[in-house]
C-alpha atoms as a PDB file:
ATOM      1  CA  UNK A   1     106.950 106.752 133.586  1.00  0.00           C
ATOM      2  CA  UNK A   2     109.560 108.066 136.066  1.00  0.00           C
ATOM      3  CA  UNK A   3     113.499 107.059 134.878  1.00  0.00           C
ATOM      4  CA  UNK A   4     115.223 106.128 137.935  1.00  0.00           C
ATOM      5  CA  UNK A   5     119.331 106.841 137.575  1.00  0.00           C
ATOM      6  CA  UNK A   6     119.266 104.100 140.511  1.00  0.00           C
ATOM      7  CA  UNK A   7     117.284 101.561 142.121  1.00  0.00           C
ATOM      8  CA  UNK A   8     117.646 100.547 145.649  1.00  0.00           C
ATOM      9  CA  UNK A   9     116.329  96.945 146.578  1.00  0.00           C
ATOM     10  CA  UNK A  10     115.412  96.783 150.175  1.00  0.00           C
ATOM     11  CA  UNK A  11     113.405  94.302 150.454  1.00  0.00           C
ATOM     12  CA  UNK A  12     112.749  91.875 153.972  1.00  0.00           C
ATOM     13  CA  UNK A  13     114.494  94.755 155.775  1.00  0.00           C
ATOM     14  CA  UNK A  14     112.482  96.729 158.208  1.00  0.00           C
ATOM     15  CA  UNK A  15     112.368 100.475 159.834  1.00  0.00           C
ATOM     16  CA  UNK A  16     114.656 102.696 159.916  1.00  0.00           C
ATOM     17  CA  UNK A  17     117.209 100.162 158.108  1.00  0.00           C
ATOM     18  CA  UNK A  18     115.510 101.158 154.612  1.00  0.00           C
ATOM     19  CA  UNK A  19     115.841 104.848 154.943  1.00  0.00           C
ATOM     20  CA  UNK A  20     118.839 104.594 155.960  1.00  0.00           C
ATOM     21  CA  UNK A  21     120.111 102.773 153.113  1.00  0.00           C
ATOM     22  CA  UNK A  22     118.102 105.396 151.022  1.00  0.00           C
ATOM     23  CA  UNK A  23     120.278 108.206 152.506  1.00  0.00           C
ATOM     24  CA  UNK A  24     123.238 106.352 151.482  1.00  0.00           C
ATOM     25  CA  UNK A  25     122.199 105.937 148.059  1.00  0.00           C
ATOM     26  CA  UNK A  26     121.454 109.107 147.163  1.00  0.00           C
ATOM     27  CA  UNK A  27     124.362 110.383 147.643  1.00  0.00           C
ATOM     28  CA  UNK A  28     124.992 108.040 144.985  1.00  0.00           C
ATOM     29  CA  UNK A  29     122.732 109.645 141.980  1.00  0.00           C
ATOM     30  CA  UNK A  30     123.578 112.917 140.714  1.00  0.00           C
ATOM     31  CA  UNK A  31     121.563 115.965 142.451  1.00  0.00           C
ATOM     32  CA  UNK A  32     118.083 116.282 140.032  1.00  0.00           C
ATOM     33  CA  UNK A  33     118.769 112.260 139.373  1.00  0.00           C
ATOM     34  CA  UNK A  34     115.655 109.798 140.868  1.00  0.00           C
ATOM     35  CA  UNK A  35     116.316 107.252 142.945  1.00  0.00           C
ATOM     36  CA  UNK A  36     113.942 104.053 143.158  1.00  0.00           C
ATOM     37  CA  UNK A  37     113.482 102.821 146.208  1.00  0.00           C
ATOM     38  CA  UNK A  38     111.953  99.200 146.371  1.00  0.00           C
ATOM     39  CA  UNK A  39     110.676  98.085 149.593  1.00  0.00           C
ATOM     40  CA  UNK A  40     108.044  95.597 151.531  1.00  0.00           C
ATOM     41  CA  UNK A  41     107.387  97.554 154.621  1.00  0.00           C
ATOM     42  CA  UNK A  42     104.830  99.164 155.313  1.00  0.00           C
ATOM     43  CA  UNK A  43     106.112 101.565 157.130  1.00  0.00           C
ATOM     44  CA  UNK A  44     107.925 102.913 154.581  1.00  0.00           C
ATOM     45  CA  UNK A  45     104.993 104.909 153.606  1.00  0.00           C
ATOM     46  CA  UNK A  46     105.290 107.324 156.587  1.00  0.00           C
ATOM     47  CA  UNK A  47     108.923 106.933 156.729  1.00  0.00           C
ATOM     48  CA  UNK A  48     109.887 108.503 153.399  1.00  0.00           C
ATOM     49  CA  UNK A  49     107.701 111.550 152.421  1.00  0.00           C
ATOM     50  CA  UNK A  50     109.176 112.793 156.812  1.00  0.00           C
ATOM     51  CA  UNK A  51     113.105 112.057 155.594  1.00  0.00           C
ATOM     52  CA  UNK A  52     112.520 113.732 152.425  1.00  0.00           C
ATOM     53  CA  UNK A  53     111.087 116.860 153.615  1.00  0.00           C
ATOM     54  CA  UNK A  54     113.387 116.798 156.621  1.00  0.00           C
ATOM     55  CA  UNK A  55     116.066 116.280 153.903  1.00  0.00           C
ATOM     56  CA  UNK A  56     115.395 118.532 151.299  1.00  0.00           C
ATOM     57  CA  UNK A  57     114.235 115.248 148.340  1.00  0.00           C
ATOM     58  CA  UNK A  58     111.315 115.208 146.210  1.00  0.00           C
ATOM     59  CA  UNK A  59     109.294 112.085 146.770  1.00  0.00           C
ATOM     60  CA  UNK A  60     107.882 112.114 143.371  1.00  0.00           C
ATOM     61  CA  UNK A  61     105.324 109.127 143.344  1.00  0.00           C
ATOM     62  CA  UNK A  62     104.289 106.400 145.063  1.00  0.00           C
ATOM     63  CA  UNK A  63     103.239 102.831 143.779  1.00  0.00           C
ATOM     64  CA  UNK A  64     102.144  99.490 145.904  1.00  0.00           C
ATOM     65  CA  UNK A  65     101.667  96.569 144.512  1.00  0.00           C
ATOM     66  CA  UNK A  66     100.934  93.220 146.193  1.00  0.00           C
ATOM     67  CA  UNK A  67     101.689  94.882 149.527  1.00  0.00           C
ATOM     68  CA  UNK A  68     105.467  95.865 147.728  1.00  0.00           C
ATOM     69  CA  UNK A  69     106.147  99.889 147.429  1.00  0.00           C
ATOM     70  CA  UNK A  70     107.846 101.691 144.543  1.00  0.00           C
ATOM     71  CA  UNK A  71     109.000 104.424 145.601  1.00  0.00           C
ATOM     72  CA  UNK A  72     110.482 107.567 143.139  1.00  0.00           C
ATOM     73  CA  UNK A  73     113.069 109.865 145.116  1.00  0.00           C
ATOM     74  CA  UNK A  74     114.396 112.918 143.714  1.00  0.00           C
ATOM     75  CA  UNK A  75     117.812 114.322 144.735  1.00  0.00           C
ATOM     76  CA  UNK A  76     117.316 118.224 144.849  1.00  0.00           C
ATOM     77  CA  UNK A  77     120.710 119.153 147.155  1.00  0.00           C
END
C-alpha cells in the first residue's frame, strides 16, 4: 500500500480544473513525498500520466473504483 504525505479531494470537478489543483498541491508535499489524488472524472485517466511526464512526477498507480480514481503521484523535482 502506497503512503500518501497528502491527499487531494477533487471530486464533481471536471478537466483541466483537477490537474490543476494537482499542480498546486504538489508543491505542497516534499519532493520524493506521494500525493493522492481523488477524483470522479474520467478523464483524469489521460490527463495525469501527460502532466506528469510533461512535469517530471511519477504516477505510481492507478485504482478505480465505482467509476471513482485513486490516483498515487510522486514528487521527483
Amino acid at each position: 500500500m502506497i503512503q500518501a504525505a497528502r491527499t487531494l479531494d477533487t471530486y464533481g470537478l471536471l478537466c483541466p480544473v483537477p490537474i490543476m489543483k494537482t499542480a498546486s498541491a504538489i508543491r505542497e508535499v516534499s519532493v520524493g513525498d506521494v500525493l493522492e489524488v481523488l477524483a470522479d472524472d474520467p478523464q483524469i485517466l489521460e490527463d495525469m500520466p501527460a502532466w506528469c511526464a510533461s512535469n517530471g512526477h511519477a504516477l505510481l498507480e492507478t485504482i478505480e473504483e465505482n467509476e471513482e480514481f485513486r490516483l498515487y503521484v510522486r514528487r521527483v523535482k
